[in-house]
C-alpha atoms as a PDB file:
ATOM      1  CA  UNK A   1     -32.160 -42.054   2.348  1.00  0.00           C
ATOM      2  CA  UNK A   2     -29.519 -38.838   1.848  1.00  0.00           C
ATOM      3  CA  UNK A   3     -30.812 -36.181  -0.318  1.00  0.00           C
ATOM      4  CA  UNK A   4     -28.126 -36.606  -3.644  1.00  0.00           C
ATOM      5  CA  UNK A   5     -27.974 -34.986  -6.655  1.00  0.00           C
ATOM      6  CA  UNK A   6     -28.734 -37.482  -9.701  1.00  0.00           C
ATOM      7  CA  UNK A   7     -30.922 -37.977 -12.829  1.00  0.00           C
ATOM      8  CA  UNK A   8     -34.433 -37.889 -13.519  1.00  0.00           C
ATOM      9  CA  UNK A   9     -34.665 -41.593 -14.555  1.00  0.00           C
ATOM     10  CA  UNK A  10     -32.104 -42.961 -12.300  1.00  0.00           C
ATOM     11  CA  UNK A  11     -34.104 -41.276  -9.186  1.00  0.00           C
ATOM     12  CA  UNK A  12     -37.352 -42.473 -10.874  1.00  0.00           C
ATOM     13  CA  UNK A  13     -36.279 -46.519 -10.485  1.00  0.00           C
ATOM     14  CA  UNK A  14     -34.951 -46.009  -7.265  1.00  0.00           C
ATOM     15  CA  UNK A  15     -38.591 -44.672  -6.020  1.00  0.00           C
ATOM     16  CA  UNK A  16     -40.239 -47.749  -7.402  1.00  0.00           C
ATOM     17  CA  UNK A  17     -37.704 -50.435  -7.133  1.00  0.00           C
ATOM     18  CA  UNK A  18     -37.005 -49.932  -3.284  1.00  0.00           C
ATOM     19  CA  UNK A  19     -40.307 -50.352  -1.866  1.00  0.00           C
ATOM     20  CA  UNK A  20     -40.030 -53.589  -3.824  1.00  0.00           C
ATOM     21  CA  UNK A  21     -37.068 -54.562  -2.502  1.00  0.00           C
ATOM     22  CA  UNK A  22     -38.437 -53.766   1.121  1.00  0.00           C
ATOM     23  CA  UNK A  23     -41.136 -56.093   0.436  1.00  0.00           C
ATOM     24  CA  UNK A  24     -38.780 -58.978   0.667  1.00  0.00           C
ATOM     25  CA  UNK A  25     -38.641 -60.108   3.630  1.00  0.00           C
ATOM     26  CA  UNK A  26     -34.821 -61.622   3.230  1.00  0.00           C
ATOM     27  CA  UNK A  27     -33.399 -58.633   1.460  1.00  0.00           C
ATOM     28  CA  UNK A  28     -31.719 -56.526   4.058  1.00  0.00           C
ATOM     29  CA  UNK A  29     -30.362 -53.677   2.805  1.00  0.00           C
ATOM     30  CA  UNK A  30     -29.838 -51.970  -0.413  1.00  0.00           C
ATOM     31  CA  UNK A  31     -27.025 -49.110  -0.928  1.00  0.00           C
ATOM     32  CA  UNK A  32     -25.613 -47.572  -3.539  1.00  0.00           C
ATOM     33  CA  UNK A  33     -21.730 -47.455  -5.039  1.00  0.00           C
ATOM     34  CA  UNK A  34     -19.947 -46.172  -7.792  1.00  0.00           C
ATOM     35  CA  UNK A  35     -20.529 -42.991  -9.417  1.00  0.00           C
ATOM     36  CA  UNK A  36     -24.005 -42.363  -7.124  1.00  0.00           C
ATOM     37  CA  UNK A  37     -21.853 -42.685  -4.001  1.00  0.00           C
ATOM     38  CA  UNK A  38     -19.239 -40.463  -5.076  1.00  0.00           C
ATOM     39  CA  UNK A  39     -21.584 -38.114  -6.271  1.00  0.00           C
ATOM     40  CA  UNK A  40     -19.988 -38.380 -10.333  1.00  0.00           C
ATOM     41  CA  UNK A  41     -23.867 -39.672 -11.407  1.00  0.00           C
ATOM     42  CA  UNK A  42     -24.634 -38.314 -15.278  1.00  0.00           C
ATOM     43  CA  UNK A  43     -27.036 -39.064 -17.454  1.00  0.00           C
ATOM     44  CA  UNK A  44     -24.825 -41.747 -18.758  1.00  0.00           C
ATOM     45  CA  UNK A  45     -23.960 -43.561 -15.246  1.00  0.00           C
ATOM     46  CA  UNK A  46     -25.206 -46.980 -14.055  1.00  0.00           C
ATOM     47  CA  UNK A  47     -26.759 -47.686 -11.295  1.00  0.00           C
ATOM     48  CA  UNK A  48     -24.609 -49.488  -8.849  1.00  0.00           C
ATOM     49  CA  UNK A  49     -26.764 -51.562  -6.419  1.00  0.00           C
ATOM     50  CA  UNK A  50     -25.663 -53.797  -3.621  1.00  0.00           C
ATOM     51  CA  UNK A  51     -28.400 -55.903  -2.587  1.00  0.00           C
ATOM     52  CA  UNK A  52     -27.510 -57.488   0.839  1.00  0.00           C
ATOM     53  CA  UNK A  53     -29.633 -60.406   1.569  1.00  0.00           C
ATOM     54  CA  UNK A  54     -29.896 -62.576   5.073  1.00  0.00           C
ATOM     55  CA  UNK A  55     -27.397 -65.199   5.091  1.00  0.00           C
ATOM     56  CA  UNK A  56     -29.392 -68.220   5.301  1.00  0.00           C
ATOM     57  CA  UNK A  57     -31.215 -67.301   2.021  1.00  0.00           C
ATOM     58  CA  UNK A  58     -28.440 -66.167   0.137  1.00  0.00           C
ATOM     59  CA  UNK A  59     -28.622 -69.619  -2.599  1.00  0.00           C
ATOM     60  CA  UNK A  60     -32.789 -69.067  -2.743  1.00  0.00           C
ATOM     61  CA  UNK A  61     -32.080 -65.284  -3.339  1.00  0.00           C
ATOM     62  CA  UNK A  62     -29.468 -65.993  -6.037  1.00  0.00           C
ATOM     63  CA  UNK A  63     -31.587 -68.466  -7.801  1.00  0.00           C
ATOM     64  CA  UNK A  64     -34.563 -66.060  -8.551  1.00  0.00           C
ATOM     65  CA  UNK A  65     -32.328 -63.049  -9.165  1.00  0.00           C
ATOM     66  CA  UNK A  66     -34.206 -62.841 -12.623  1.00  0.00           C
ATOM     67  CA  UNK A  67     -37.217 -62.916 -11.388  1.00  0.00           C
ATOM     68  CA  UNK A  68     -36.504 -60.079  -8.687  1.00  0.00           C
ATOM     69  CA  UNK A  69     -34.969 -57.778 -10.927  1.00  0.00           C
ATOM     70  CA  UNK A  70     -37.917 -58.190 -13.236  1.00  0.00           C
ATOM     71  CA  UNK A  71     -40.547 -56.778 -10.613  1.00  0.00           C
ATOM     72  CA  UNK A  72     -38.076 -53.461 -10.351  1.00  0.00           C
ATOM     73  CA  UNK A  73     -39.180 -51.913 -13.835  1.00  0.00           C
ATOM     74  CA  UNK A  74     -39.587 -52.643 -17.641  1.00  0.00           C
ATOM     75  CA  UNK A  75     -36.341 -55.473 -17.614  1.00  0.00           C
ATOM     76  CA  UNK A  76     -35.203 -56.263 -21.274  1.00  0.00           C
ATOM     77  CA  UNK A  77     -32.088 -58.248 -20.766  1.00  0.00           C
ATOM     78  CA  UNK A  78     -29.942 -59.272 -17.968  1.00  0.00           C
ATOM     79  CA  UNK A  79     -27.034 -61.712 -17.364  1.00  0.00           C
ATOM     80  CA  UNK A  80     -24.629 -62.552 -14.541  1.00  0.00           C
ATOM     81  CA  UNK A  81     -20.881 -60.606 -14.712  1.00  0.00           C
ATOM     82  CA  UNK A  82     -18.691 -63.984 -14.902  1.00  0.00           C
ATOM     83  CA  UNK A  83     -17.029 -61.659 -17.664  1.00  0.00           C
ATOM     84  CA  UNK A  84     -16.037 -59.198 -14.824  1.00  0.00           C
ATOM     85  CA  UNK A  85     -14.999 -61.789 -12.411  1.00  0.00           C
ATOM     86  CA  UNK A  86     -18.350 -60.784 -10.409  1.00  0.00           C
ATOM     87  CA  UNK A  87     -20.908 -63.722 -10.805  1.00  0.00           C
ATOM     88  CA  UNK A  88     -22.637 -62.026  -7.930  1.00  0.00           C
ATOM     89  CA  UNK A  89     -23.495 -59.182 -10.490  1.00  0.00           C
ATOM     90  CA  UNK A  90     -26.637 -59.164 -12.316  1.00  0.00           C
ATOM     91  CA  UNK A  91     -26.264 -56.768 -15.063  1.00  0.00           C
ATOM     92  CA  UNK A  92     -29.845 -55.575 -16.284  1.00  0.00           C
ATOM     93  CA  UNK A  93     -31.067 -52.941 -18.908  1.00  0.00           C
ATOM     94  CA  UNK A  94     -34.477 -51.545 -18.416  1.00  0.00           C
ATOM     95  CA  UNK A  95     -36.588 -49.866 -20.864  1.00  0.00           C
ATOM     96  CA  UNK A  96     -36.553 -46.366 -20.319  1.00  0.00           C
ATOM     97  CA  UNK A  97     -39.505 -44.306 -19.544  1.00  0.00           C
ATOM     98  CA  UNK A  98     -41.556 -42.443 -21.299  1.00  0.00           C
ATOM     99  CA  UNK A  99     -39.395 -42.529 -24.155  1.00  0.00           C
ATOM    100  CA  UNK A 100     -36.204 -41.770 -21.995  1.00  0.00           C
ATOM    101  CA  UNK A 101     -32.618 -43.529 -22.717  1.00  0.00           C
ATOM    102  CA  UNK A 102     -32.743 -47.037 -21.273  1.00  0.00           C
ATOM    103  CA  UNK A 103     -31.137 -47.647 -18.227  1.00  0.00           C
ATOM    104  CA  UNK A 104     -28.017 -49.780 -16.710  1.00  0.00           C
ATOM    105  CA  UNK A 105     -28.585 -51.046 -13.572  1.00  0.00           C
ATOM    106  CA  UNK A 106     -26.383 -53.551 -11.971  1.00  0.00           C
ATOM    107  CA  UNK A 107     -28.004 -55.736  -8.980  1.00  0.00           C
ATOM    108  CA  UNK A 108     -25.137 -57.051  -6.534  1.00  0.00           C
ATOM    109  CA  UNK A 109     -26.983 -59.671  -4.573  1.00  0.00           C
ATOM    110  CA  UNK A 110     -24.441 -60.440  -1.814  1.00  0.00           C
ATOM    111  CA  UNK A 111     -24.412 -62.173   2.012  1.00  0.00           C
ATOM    112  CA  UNK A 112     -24.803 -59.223   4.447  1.00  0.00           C
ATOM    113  CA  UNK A 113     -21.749 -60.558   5.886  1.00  0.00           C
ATOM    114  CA  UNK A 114     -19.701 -60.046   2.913  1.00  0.00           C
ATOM    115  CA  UNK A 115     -20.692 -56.472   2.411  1.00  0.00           C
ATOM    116  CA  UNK A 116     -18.151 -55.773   4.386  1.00  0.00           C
ATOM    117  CA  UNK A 117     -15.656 -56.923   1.896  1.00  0.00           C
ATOM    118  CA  UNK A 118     -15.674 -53.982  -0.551  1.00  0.00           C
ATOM    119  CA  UNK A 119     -14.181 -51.638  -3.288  1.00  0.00           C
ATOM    120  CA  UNK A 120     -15.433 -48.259  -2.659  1.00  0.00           C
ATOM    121  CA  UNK A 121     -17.590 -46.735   0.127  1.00  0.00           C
ATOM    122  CA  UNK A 122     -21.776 -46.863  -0.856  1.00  0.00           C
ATOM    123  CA  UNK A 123     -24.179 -45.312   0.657  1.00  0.00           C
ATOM    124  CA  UNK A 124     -26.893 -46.738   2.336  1.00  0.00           C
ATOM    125  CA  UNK A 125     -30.201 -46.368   0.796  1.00  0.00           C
ATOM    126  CA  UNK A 126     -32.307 -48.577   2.839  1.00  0.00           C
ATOM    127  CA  UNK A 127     -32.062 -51.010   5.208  1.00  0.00           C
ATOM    128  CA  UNK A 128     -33.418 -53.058   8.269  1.00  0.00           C
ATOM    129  CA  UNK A 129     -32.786 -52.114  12.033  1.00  0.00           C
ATOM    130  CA  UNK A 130     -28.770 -50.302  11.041  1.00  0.00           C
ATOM    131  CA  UNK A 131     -27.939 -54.012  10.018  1.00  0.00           C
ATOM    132  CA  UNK A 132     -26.700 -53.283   6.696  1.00  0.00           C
ATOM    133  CA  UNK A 133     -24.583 -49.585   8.335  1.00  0.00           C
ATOM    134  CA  UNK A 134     -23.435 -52.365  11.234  1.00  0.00           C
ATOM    135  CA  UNK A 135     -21.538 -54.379   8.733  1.00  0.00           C
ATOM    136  CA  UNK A 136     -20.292 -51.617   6.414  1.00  0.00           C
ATOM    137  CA  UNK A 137     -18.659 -50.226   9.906  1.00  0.00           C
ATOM    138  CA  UNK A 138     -16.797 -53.146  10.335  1.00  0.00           C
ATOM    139  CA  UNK A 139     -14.258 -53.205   7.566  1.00  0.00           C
ATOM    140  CA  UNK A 140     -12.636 -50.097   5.495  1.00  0.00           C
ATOM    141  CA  UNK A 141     -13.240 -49.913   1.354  1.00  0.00           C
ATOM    142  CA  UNK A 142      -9.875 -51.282  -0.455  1.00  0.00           C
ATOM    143  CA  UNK A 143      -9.525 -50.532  -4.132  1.00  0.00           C
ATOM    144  CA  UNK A 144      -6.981 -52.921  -5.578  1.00  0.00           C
ATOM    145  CA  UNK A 145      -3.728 -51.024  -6.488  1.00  0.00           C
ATOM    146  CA  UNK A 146      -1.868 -51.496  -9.270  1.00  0.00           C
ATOM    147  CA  UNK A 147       1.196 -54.084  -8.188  1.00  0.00           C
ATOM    148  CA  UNK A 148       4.220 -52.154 -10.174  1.00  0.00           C
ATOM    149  CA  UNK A 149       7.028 -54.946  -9.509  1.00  0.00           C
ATOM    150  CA  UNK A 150       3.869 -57.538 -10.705  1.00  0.00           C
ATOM    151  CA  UNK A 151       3.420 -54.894 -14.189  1.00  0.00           C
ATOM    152  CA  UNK A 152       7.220 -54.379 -14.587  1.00  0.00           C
ATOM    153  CA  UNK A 153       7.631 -58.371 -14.445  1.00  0.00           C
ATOM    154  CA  UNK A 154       5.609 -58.759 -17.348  1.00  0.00           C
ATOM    155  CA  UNK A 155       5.219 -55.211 -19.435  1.00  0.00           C
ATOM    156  CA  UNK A 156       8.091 -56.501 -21.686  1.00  0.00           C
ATOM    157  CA  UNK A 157       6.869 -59.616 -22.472  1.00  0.00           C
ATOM    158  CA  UNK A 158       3.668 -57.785 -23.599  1.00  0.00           C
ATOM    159  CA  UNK A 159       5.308 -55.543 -26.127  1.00  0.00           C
ATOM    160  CA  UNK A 160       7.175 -58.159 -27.482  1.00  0.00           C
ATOM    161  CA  UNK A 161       4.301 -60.476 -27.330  1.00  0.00           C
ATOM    162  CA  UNK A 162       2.661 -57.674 -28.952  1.00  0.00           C
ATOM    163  CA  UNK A 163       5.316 -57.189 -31.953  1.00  0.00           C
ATOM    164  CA  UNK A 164       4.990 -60.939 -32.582  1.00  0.00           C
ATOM    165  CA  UNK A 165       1.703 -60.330 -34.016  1.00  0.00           C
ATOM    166  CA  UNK A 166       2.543 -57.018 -35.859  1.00  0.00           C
ATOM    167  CA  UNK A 167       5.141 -59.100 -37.323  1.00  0.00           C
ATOM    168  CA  UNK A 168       2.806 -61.478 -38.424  1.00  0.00           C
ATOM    169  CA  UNK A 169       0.493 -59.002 -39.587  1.00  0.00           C
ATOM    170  CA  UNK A 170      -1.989 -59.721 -37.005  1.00  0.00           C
ATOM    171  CA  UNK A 171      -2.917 -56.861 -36.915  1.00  0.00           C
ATOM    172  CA  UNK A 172      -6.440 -57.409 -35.016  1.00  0.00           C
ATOM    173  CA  UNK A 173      -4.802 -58.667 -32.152  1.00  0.00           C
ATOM    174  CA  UNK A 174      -2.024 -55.884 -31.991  1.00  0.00           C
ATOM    175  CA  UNK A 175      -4.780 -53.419 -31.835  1.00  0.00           C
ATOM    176  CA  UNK A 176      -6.730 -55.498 -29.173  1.00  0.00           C
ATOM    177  CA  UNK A 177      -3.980 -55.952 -27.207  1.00  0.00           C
ATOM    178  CA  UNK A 178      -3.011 -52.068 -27.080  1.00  0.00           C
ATOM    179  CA  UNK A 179      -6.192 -51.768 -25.267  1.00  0.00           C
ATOM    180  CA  UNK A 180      -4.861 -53.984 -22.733  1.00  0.00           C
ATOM    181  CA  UNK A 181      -2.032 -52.201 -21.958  1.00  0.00           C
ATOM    182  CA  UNK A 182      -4.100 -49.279 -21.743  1.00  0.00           C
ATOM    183  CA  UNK A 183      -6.835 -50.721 -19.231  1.00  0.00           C
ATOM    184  CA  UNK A 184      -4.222 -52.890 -17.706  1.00  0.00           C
ATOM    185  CA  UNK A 185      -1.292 -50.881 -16.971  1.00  0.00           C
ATOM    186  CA  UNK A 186      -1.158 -47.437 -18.767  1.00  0.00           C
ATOM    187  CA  UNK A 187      -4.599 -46.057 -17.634  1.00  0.00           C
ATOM    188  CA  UNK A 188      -4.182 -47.526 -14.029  1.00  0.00           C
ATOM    189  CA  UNK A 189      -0.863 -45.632 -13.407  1.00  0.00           C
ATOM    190  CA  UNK A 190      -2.097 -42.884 -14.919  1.00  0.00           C
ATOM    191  CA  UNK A 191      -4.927 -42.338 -12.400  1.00  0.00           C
ATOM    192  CA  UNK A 192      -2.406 -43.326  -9.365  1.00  0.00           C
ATOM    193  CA  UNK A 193      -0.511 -40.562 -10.240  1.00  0.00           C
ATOM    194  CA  UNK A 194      -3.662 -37.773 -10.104  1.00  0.00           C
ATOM    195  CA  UNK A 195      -4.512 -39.095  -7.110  1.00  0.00           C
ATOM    196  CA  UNK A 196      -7.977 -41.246  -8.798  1.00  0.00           C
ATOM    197  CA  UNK A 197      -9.029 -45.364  -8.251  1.00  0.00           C
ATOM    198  CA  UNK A 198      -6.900 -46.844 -10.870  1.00  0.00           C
ATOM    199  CA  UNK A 199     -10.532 -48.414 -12.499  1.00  0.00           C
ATOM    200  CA  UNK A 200      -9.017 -49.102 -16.245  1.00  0.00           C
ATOM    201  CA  UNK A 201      -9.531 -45.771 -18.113  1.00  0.00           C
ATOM    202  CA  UNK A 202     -12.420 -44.780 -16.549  1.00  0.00           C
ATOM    203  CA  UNK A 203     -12.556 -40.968 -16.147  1.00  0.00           C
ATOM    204  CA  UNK A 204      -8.860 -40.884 -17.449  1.00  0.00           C
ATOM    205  CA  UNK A 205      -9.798 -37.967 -19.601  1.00  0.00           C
ATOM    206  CA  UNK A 206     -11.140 -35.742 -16.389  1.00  0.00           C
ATOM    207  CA  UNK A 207      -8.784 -37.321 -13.886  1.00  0.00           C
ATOM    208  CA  UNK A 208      -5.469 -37.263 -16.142  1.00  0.00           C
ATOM    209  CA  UNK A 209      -5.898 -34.883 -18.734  1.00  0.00           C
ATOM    210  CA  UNK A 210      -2.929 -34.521 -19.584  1.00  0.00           C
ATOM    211  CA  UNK A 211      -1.973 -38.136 -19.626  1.00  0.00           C
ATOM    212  CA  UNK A 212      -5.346 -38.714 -21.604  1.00  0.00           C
ATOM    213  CA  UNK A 213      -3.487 -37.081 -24.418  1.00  0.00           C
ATOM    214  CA  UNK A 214      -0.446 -39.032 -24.217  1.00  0.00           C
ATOM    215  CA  UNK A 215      -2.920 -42.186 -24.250  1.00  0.00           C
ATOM    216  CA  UNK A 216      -4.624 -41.106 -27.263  1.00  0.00           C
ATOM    217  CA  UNK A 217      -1.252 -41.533 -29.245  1.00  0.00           C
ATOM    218  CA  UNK A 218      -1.154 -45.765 -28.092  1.00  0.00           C
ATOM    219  CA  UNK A 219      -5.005 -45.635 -30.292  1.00  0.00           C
ATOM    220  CA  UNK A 220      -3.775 -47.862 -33.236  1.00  0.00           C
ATOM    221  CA  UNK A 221      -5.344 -47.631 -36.579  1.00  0.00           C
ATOM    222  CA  UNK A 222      -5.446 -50.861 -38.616  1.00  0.00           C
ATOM    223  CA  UNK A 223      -2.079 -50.545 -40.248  1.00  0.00           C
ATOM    224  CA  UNK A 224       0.725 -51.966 -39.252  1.00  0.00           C
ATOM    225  CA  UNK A 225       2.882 -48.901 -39.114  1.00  0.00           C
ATOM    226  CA  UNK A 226       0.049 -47.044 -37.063  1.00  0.00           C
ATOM    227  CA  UNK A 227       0.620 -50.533 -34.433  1.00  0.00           C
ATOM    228  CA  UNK A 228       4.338 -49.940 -34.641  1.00  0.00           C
ATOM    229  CA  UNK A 229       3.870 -46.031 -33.559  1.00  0.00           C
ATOM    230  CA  UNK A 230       1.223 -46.681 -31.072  1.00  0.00           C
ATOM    231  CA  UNK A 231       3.802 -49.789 -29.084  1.00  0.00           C
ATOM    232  CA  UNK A 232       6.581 -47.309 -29.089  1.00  0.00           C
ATOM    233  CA  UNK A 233       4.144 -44.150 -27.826  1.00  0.00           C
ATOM    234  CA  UNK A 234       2.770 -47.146 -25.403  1.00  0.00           C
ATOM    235  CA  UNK A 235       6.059 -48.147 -24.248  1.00  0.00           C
ATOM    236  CA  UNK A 236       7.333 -44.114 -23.880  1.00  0.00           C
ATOM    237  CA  UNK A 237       4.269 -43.431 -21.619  1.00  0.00           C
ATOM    238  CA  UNK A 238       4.582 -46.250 -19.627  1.00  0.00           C
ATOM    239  CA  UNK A 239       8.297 -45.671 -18.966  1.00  0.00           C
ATOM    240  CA  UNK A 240       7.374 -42.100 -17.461  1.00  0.00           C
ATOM    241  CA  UNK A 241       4.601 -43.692 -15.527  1.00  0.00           C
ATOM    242  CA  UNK A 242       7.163 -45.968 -14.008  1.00  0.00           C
ATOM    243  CA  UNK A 243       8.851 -42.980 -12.815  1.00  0.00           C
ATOM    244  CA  UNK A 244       6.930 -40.971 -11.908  1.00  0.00           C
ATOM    245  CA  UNK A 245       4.469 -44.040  -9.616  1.00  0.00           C
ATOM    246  CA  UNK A 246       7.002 -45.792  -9.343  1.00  0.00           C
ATOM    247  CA  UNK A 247      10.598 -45.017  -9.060  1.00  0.00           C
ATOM    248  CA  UNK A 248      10.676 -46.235  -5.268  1.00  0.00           C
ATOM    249  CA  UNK A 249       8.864 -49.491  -5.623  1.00  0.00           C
ATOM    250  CA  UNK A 250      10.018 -51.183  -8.703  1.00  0.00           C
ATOM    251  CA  UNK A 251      13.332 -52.115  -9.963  1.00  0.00           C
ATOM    252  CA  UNK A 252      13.389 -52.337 -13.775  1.00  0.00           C
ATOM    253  CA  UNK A 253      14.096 -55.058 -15.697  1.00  0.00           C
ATOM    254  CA  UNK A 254      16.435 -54.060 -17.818  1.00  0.00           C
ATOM    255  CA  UNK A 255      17.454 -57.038 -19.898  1.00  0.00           C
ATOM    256  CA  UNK A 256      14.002 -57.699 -20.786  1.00  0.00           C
ATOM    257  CA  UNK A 257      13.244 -54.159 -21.474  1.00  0.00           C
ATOM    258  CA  UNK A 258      16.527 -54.231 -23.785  1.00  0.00           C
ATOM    259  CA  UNK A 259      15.413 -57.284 -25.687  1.00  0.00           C
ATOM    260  CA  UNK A 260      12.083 -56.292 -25.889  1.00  0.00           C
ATOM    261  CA  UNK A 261      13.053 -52.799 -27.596  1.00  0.00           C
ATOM    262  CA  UNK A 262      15.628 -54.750 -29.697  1.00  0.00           C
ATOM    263  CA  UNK A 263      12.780 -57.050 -31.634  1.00  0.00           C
ATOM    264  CA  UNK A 264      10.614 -53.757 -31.990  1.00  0.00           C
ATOM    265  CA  UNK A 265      12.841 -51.961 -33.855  1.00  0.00           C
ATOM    266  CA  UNK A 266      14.119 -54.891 -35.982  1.00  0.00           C
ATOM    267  CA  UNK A 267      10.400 -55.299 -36.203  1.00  0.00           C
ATOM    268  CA  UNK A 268       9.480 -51.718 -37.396  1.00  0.00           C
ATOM    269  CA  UNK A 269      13.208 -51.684 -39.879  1.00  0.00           C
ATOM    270  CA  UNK A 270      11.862 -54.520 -42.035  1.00  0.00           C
END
């Protein structure tokens, strides 16, 4: 296992939950992604695990997935990441020791075949005979970039899906669905521009400083004119994100865009 720089209680489950691990004869390999790979671990990081398991046992391995990631420490709740589109994921919160800050771990049981298939590059913290390396070697890591013609196609319909409900004075769900445009579209460009994985918001405020600040003016309050200010502020940064990301891939829609706009501001006169 590389020497890396992380915390206390993170490196203190890792020295008991591996040799555990080991002991199972189908587990494989176990590496590490996410913030521990790319060497961003805090205090306040999860634990990204990827669990790779021999094929033939992959449905026994899955079915006791509770009971494994019980033996690894103090376990106090865990469920499966159906949520995330991951049901692969089991997302578990230890106690934390000695009186420390609990823990997030998340356990991604997975085919060693299918390690291979991947969003960012782990690294390998243990494994049998270079099986688990062997497979990692085989394919590249692919992040999923944002699809600007797929955004553009809909972005309108969001903001005028979005003054529907200010109109109504649904106000909940024009604040909810802010913060969809800002994990869905807004925060995603914004780290394709600095040059970051375009995961949501995450690390927007390091990454994109700048644009952090711009982002903070789409935070609605619940008020209807605060939604009204925050859609326009959401619609201004996403038109410079278009060109500035985007300007050579996407053709704008501007009849939507125009009718869009059009309802807002009869929206925000009345």
């Amino acid at each position: 296992m590389q020497t890396v720089t992380i915390p206390p209680s993170h490196a203190s489950f890792l020295e008991r939950a591996l040799p555990r691990l080991q002991a199972d004869p189908r587990i494989v390999g176990v590496a590490a992604a996410g913030s521990f790979a790319s060497g961003n671990m805090d205090e306040f990081s999860d634990l990204d695990l990827v669990v790779a398991v021999e094929p033939g046992t992959v449905a026994a391995v899955m079915a006791e997935r509770h009971r494994l990631a019980a033996q690894l420490g103090p376990l106090v709740a865990a469920f499966t990441g159906e949520h995330v589109g991951e049901p692969r994921v089991l997302i578990c919160m230890y106690e934390g020791e000695e009186g420390g800050a609990p823990l997030h771990v998340d356990l991604k049981f997975v085919s060693l075949p299918d390690a291979a298939a991947r969003v960012d590059e782990p690294m390998v913290l243990w494994e049998r005979e270079a099986r688990l390396s062997r497979v990692l070697r085989t394919d590249e890591a692919r992040y999923p970039a944002p699809d600007l013609a797929w955004i553009e196609d809909r972005f309108w319909v969001w903001v005028h899906y979005a003054t529907l409900k200010i109109g109504r004075g649904e106000l909940f769900e024009a604040v909810d669905f802010l913060a969809f445009l800002r994990g869905q579209v807004l925060g995603p460009l914004a780290l394709v521009e600095a040059g970051a994985q375009p995961a949501g918001v995450r690390r927007v405020e390091t990454a994109a400083p700048s644009r952090a600040l711009q982002l903070q003016a789409t935070v609605a309050a619940y008020d209807r004119q605060s939604c009204i200010h925050c859609l326009y502020a959401a619609v201004d940064l996403y038109r410079s994100l278009r060109h500035a990301v985007g300007s050579d891939h996407v053709v704008a829609n501007e009849a939507a865009e125009s009718t869009a706009m059009a309802y807002l501001a009869d929206i925000a006169a009345r």
